[in-house]
N, C-alpha and C. Protein backbone atom coordinates (compact mmCIF):
# COMPACT_ATOMS: atom_id res chain seq x y z
N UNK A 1 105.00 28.13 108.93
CA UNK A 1 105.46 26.76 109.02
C UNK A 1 104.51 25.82 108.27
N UNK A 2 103.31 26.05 107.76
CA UNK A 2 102.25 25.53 107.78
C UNK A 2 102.89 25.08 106.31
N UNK A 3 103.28 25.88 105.51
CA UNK A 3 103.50 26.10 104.09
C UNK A 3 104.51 25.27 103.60
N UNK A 4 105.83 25.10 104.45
CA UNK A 4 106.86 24.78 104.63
C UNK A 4 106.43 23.05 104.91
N UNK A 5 105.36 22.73 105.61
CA UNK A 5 105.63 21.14 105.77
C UNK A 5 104.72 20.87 104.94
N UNK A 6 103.69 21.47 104.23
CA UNK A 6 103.32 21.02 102.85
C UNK A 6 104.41 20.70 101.89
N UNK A 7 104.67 21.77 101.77
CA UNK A 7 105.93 21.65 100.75
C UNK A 7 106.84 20.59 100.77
N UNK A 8 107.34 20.33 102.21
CA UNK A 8 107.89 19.34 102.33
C UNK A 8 107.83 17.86 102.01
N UNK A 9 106.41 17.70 102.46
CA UNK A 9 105.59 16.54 101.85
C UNK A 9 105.62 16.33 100.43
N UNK A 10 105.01 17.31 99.78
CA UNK A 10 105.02 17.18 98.29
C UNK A 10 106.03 16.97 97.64
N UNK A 11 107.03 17.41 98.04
CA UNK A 11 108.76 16.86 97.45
C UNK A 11 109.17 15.72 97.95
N UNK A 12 108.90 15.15 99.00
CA UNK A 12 108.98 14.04 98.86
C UNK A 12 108.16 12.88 98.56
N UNK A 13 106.69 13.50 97.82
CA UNK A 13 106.15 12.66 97.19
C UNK A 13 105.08 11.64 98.00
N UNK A 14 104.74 12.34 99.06
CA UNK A 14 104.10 11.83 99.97
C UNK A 14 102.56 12.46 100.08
N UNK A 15 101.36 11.95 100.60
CA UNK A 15 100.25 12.34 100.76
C UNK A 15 100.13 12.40 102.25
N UNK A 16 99.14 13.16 102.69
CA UNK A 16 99.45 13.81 104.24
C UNK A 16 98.61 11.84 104.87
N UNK A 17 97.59 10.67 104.70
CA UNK A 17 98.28 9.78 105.05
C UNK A 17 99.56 9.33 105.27
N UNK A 18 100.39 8.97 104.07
CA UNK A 18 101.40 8.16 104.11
C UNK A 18 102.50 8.98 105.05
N UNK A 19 102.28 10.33 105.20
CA UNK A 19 103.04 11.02 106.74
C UNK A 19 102.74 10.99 107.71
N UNK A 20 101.82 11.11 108.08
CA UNK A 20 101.34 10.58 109.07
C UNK A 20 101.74 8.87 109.90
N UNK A 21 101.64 8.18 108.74
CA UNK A 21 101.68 7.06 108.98
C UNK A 21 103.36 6.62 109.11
N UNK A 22 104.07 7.53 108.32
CA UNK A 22 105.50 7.52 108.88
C UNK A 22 106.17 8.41 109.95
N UNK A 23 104.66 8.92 110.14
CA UNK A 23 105.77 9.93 111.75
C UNK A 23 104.85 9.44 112.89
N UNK A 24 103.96 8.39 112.38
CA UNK A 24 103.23 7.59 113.46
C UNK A 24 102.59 8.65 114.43
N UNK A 25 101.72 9.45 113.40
CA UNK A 25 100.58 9.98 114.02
C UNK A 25 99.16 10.14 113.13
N UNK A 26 98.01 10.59 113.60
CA UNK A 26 96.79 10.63 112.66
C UNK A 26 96.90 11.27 111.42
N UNK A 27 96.13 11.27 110.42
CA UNK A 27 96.17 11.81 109.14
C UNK A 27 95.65 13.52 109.53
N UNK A 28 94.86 13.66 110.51
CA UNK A 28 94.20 14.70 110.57
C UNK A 28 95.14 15.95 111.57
N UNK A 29 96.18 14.94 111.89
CA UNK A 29 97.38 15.80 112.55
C UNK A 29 98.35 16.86 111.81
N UNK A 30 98.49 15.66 110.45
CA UNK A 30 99.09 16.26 109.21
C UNK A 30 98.38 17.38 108.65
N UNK A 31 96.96 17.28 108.50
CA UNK A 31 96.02 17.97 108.41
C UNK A 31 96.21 19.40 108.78
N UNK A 32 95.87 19.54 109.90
CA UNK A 32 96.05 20.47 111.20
C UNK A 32 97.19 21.13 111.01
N UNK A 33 98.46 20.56 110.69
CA UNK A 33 99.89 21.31 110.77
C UNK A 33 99.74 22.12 109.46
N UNK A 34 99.15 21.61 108.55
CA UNK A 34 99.14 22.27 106.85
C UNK A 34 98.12 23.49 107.02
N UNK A 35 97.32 23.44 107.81
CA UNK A 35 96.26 24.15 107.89
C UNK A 35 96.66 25.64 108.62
N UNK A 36 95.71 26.30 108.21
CA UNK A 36 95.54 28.15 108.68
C UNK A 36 95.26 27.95 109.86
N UNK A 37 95.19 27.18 110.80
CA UNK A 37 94.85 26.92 112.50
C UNK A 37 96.34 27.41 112.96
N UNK A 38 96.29 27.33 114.39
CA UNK A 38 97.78 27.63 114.66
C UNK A 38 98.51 25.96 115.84
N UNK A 39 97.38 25.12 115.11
CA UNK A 39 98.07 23.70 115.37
C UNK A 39 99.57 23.37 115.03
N UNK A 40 100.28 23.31 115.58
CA UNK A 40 102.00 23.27 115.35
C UNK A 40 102.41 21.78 115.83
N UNK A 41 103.25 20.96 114.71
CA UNK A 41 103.95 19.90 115.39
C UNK A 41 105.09 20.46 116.72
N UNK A 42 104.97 19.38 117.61
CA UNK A 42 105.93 19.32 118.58
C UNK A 42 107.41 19.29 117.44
N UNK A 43 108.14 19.16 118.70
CA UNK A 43 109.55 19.18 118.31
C UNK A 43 110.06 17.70 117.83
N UNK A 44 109.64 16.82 118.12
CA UNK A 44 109.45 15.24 118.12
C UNK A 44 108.99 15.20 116.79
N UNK A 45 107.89 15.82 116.14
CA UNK A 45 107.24 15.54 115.17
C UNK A 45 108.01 16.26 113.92
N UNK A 46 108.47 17.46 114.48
CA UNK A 46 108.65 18.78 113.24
C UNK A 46 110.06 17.59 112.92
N UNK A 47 111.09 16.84 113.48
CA UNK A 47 111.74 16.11 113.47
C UNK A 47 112.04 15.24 112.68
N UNK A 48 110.82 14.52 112.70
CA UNK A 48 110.29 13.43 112.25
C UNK A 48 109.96 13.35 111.05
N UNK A 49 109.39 14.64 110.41
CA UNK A 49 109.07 15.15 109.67
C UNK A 49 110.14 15.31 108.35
N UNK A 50 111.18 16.55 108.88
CA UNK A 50 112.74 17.24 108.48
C UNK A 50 113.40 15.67 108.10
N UNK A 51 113.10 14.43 108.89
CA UNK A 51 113.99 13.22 108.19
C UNK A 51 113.12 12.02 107.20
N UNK A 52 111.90 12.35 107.37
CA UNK A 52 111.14 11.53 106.41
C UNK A 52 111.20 12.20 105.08
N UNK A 53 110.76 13.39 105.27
CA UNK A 53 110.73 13.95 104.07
C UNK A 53 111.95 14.52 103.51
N UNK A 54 113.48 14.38 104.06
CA UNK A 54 114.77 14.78 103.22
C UNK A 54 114.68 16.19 103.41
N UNK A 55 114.05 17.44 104.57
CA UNK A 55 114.41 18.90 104.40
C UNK A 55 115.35 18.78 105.71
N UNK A 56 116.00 20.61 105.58
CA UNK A 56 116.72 20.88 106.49
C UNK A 56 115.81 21.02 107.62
N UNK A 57 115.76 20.55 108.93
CA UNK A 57 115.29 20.99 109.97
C UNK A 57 115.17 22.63 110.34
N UNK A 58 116.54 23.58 110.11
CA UNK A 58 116.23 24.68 110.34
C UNK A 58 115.25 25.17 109.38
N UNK A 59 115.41 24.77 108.18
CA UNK A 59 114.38 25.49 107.06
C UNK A 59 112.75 25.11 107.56
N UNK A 60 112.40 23.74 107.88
CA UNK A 60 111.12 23.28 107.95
C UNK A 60 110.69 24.59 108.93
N UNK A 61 111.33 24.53 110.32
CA UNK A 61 110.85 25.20 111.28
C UNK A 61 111.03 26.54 111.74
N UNK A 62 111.76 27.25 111.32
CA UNK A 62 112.41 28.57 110.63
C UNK A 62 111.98 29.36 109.65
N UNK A 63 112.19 28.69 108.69
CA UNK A 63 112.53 29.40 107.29
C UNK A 63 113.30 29.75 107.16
N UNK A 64 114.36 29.42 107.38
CA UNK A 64 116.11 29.91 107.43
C UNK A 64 116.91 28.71 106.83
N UNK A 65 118.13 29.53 105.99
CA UNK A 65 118.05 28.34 105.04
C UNK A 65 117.67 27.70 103.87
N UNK A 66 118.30 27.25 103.65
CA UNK A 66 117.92 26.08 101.60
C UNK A 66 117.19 24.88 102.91
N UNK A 67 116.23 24.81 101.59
CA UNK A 67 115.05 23.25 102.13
C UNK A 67 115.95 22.08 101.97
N UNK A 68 116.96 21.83 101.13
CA UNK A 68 117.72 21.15 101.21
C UNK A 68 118.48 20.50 102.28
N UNK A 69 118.56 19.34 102.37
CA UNK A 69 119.12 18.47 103.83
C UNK A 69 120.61 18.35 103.00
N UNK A 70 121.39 19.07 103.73
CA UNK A 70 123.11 18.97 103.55
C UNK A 70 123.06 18.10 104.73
N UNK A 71 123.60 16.61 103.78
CA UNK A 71 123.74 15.12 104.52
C UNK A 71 124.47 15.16 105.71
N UNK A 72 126.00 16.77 105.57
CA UNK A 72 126.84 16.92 106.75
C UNK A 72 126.89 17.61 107.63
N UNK A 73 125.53 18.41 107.77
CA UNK A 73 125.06 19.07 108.57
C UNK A 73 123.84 18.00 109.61
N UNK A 74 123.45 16.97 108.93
CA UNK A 74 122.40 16.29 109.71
C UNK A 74 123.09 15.43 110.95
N UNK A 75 122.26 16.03 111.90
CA UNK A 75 122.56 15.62 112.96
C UNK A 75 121.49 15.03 114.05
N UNK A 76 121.61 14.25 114.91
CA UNK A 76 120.52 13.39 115.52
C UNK A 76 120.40 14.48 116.65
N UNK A 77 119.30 15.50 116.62
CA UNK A 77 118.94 16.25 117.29
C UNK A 77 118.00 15.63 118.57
N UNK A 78 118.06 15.58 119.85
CA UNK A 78 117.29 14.77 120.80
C UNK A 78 116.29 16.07 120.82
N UNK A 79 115.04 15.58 120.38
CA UNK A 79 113.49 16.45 120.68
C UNK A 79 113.65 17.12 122.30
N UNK A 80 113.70 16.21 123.19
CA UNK A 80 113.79 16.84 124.44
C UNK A 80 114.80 17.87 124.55
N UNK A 81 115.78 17.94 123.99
CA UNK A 81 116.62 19.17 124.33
C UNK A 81 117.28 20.59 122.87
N UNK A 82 115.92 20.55 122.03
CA UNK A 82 116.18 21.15 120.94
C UNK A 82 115.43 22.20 121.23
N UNK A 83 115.74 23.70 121.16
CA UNK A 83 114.90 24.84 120.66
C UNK A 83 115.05 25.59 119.43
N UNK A 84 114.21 26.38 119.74
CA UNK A 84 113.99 27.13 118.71
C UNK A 84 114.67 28.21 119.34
N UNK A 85 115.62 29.37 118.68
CA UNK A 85 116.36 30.15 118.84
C UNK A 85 116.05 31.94 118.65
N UNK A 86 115.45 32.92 119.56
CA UNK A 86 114.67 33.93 119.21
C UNK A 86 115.56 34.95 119.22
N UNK A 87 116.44 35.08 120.18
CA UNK A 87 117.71 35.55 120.33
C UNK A 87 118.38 36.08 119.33
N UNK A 88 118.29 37.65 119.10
CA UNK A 88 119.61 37.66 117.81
C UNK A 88 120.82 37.09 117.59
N UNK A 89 121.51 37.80 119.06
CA UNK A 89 122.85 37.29 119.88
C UNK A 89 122.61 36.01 119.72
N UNK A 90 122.12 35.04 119.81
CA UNK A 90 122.10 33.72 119.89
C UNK A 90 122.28 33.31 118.88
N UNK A 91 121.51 33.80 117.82
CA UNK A 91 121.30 33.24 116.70
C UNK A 91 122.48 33.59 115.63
N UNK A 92 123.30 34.85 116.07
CA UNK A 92 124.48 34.76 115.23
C UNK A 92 125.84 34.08 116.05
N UNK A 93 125.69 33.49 117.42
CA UNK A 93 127.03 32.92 118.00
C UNK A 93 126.64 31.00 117.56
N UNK A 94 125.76 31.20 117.28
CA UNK A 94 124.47 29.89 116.94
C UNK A 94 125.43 29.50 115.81
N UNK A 95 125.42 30.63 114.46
CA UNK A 95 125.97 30.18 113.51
C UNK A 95 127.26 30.56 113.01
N UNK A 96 127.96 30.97 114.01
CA UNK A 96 129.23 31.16 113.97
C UNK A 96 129.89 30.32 114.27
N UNK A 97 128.83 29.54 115.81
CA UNK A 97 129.45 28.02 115.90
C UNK A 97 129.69 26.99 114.67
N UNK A 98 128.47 27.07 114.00
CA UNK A 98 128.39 26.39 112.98
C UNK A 98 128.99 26.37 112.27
N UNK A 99 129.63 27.46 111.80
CA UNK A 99 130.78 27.65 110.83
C UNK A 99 132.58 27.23 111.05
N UNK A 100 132.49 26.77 113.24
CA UNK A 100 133.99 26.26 112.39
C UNK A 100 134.32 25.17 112.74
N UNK A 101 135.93 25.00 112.17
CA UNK A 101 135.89 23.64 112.24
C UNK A 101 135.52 22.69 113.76
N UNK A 102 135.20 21.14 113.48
CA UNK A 102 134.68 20.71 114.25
C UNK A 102 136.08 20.64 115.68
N UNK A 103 137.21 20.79 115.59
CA UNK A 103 137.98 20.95 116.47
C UNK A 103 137.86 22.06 117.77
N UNK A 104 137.55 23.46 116.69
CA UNK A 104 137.46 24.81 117.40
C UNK A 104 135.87 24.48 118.06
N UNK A 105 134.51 23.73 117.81
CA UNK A 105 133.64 23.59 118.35
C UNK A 105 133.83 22.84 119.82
N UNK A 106 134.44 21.94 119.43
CA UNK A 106 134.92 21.36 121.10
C UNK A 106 135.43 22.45 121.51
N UNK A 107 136.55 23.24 120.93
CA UNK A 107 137.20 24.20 122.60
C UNK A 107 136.42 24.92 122.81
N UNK A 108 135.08 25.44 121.72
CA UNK A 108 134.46 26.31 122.21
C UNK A 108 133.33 25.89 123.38
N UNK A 109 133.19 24.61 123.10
CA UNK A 109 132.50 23.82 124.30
C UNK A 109 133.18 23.40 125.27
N UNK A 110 134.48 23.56 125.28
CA UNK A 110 135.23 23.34 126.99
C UNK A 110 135.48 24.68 127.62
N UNK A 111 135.34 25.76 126.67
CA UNK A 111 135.46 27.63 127.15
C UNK A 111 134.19 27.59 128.05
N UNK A 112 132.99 27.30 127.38
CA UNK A 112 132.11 27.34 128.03
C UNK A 112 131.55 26.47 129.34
N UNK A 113 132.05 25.37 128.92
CA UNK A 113 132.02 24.53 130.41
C UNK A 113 132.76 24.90 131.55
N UNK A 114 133.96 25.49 131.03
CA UNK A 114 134.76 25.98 132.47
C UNK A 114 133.75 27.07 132.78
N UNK A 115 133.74 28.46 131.58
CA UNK A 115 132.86 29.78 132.55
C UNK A 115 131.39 29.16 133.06
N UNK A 116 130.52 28.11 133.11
CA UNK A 116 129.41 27.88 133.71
C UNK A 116 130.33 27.29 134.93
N UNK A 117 131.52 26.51 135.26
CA UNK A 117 131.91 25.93 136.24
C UNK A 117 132.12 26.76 137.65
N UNK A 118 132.86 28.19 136.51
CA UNK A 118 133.32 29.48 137.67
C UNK A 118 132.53 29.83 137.67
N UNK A 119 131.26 29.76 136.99
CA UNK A 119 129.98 31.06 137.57
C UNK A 119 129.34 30.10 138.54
N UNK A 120 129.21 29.09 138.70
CA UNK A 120 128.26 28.02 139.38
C UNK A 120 129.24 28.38 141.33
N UNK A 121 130.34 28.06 141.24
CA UNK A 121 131.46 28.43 142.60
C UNK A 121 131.21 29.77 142.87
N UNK A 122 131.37 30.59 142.00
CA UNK A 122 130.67 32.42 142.33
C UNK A 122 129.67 32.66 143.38
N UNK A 123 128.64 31.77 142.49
CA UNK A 123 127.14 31.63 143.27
C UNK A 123 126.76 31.20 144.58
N UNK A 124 127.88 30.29 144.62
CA UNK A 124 128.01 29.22 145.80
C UNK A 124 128.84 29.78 146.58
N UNK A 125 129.74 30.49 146.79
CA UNK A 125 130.65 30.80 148.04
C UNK A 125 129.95 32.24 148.72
């Protein structure tokens, strides 16, 4: 990751000040993330980061992916409820979601709200 938010920086033409100073943290934070330490931005920051500097979020923090920010893929990800995905299974129903249209994503999010509804009554009776 370390490599990846250098990189990032440098394409967008930024010095690890002037990032810092736009993700409103120390210079030596920027520092630290670029560095062979295993100092890692939070999720808030890696964020912060993926929209100052114009990369894809999955690429910054991943490596998965073109570094490229596809404008219709960007989405206002809330830090508090974003992970990182380790899961194979996850990671291919992850992007299968991704792949359809935004109609079939809602039903696939009301499929799933009902089976957490019946597993939650399961538990309970």
């Amino acid at each position: 990751m370390q490599e990846r938010i250098r990189r990032a920086r440098r394409k967008a033409g930024l010095s690890q000040a002037a990032l810092a100073e736009l993700v409103k943290v120390q210079r030596s934070a920027v520092s630290n993330w670029e560095s062979a330490t295993q100092v890692l931005p939070t999720m808030q920051n890696l964020v912060a980061i993926a929209r100052t500097c114009r990369v894809s979020i999955e690429w910054l923090g991943t490596g998965r992916g073109g570094m490229a920010l596809d404008p219709e893929a960007q989405a206002d990800i809330p830090a508090a409820d974003a992970e990182l995905v380790d899961a194979h299974e996850e990671r291919e129903l992850l992007a299968a979601y991704r792949n359809l249209p935004r109609r079939s994503q809602h039903l696939v999010m009301e499929l799933t709200q009902a089976l957490q509804a019946g597993r939650r009554k399961t538990k309970s009776a």
